[in-house]
Protein backbone atom coordinates (compact mmCIF):
# COMPACT_ATOMS: atom_id res chain seq x y z
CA UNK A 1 11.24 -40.64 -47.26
CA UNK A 2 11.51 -43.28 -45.09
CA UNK A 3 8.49 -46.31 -45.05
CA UNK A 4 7.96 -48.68 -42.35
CA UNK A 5 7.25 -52.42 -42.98
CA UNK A 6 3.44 -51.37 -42.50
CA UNK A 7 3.17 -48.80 -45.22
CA UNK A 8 3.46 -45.78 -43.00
CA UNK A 9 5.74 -43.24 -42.95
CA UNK A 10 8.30 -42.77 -40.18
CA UNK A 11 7.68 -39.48 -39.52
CA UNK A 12 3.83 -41.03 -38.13
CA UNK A 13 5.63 -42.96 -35.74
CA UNK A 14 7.80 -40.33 -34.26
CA UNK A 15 4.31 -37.83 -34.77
CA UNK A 16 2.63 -40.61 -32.61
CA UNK A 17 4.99 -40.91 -29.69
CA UNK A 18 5.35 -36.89 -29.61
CA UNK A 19 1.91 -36.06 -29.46
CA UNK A 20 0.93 -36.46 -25.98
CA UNK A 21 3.81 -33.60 -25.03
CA UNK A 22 2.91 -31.53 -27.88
CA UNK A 23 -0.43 -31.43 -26.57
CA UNK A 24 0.43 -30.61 -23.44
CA UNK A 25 3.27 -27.82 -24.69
CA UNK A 26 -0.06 -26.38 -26.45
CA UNK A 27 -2.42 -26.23 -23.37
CA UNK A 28 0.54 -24.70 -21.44
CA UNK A 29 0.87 -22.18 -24.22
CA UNK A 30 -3.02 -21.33 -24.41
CA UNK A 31 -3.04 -21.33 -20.33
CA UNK A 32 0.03 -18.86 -20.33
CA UNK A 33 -1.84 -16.42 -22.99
CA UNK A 34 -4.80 -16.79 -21.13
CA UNK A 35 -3.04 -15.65 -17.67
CA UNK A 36 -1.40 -12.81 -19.30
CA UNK A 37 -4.51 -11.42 -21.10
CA UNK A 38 -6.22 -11.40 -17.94
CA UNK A 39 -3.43 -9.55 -16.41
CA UNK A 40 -3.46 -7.09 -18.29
CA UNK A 41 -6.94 -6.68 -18.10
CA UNK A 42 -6.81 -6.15 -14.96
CA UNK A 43 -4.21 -4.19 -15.00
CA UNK A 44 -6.02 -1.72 -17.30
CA UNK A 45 -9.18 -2.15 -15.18
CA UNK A 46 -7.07 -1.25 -12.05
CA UNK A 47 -5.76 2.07 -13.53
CA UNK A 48 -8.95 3.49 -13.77
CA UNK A 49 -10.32 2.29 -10.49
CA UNK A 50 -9.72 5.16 -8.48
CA UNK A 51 -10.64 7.93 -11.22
CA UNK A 52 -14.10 6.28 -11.99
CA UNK A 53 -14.61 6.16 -8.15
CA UNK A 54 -14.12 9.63 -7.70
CA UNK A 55 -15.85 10.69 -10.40
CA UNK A 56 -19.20 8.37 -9.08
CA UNK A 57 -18.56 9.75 -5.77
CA UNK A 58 -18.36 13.05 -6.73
CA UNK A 59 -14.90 13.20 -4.19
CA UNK A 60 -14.07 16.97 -3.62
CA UNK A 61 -10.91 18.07 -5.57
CA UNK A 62 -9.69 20.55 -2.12
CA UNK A 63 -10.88 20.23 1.55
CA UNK A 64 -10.70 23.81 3.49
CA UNK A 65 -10.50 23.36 7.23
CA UNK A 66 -10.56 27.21 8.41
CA UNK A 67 -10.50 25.99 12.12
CA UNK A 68 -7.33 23.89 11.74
CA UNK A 69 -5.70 27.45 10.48
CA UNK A 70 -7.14 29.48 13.19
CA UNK A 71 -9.67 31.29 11.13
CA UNK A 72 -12.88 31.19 13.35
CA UNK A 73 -15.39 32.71 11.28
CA UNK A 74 -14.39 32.31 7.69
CA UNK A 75 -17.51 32.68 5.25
CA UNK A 76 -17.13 29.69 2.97
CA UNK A 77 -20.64 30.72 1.41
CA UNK A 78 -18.41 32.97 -0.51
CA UNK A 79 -17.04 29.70 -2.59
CA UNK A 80 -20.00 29.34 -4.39
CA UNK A 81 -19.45 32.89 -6.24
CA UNK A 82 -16.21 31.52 -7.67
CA UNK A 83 -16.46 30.30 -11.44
CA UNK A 84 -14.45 27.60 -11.21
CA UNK A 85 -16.29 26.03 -8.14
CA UNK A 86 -18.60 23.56 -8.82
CA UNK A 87 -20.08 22.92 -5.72
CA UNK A 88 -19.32 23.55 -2.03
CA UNK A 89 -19.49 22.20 1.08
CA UNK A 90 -17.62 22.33 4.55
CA UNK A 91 -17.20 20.88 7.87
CA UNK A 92 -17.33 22.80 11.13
CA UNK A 93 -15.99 21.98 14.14
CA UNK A 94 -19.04 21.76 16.60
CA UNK A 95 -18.91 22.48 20.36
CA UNK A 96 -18.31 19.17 22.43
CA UNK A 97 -15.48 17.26 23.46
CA UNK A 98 -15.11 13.02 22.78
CA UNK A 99 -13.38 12.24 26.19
CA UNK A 100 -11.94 9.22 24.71
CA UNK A 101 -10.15 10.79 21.98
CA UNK A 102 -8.55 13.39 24.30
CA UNK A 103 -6.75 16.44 23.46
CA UNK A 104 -10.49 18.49 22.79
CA UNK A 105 -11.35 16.28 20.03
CA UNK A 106 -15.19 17.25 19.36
CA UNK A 107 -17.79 16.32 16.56
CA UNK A 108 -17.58 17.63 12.96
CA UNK A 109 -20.50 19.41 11.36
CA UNK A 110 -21.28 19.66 7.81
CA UNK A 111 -22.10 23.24 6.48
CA UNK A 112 -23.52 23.60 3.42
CA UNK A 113 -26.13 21.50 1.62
CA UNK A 114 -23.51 19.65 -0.40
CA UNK A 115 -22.22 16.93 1.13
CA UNK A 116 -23.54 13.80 0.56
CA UNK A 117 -25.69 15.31 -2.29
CA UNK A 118 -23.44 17.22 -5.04
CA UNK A 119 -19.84 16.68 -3.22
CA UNK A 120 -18.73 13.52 -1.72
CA UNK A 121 -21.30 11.86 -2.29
CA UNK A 122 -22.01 8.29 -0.23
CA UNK A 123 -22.26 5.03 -1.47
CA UNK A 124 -25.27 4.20 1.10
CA UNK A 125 -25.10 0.16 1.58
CA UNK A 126 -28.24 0.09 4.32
CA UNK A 127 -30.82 2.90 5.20
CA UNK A 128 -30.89 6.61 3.65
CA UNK A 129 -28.81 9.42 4.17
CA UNK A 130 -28.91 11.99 6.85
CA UNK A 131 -31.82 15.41 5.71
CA UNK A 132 -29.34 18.12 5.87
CA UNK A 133 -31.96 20.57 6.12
CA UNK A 134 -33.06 19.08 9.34
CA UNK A 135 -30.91 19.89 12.70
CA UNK A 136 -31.72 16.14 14.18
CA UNK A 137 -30.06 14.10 11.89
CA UNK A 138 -26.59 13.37 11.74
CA UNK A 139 -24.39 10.84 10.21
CA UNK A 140 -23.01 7.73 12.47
CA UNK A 141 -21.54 4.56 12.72
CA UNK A 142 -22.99 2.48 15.85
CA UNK A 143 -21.48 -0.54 17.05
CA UNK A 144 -23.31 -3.36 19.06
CA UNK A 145 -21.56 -3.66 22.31
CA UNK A 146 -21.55 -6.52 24.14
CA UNK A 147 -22.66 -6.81 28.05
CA UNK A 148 -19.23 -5.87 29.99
CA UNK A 149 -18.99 -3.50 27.18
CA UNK A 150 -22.39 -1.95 28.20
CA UNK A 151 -21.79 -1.84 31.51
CA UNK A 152 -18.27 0.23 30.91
CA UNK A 153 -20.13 2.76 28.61
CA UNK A 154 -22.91 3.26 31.86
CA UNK A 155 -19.91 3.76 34.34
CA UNK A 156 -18.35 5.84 32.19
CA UNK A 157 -21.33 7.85 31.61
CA UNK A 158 -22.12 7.95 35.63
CA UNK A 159 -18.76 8.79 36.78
CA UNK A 160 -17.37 10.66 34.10
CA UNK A 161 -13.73 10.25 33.24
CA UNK A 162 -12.91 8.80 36.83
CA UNK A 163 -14.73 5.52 36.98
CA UNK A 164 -14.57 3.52 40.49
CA UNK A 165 -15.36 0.35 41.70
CA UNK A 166 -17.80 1.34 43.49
CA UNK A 167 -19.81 3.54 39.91
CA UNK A 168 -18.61 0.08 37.87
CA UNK A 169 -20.95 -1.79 40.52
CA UNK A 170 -23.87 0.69 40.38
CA UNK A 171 -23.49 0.91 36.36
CA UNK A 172 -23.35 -3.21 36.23
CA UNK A 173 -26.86 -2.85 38.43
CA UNK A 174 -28.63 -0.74 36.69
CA UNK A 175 -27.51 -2.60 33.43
CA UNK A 176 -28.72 -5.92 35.27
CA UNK A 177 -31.96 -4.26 36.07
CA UNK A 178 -32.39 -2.81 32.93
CA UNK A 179 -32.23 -6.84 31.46
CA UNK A 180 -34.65 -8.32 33.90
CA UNK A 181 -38.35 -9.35 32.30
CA UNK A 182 -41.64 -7.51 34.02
CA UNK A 183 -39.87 -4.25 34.96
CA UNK A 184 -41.15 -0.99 35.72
């Protein structure tokens, strides 16, 4: 063993000048465990994401749309007798067209007491869900629309699908009238 002139070993001195980068190889090493534990943490956590969601959720395992098939008056009440049929529900197609969507796109209509309640279930983030046992509630999604916005939606409501300049001026008025303080 080798002594320096002070009394100190000379593996101290060589100790001494390594230390700074031997505590920086071990921060490196505890900050690349550290990443890699919470990776696969995550990871793990990730997996299971979607099953714990549907099972929360209560997300139906099959969706039966008898009007995309052509089946008009299919009794889905029938689904309920089936053993391995936890709970039902369905959607209708209801009479109505959404102009905008073209091609005879109309509102869907949920049959059956199930939805929202035992099947698909909602995660509700403001308000309550629609009563499906009464016929004037329904669920939506409303957007705020701004003023030229407002005054589109009145033409279009006016003059139908063919909108003039002449309905756009008369919608734009009655929205302007609608705005004014002390009407009638």
């Amino acid at each position: 063993m080798l002594v320096s002139s002070c009394g100190f070993p000379e593996e101290w001195f060589t100790l001494r000048r390594r230390l700074p980068s031997l505590v920086l190889l071990g921060l490196l090493a505890g900050l690349a465990v550290g990443l890699v534990t919470a990776a696969v943490s995550g990871a793990q956590r990730s997996s299971s994401a979607y099953p714990r969601m549907r099972e929360q959720l209560e997300a139906a395992d099959a969706v039966f749309f008898p009007s995309q098939v052509g089946i008009g008056d299919a009794d889905i009440t029938k689904l309920g007798s089936i053993p391995e049929v936890a709970a039902w529900s369905g959607f209708a197609l209801g009479p109505g067209e959404f102009s905008e969507l073209g091609g005879g796109a109309g509102p869907f209509l949920t049959v059956g007491d199930g939805w929202f309640r035992t099947i698909e279930r909602a995660k509700v983030l403001a308000g309550r869900l629609p009563d499906p046992s009464r016929d004037d509630e329904v669920v939506s999604d409303l957007a705020e629309l701004d003023a030229k916005a407002r005054v589109e939606e009145l033409a279009r409501m006016l003059g139908g699908a063919g909108i003039t300049a002449k309905t756009r001026a008369h919608a734009k008025e009655l929205f302007e009238q609608s705005r004014r303080p002390g009407r009638d």
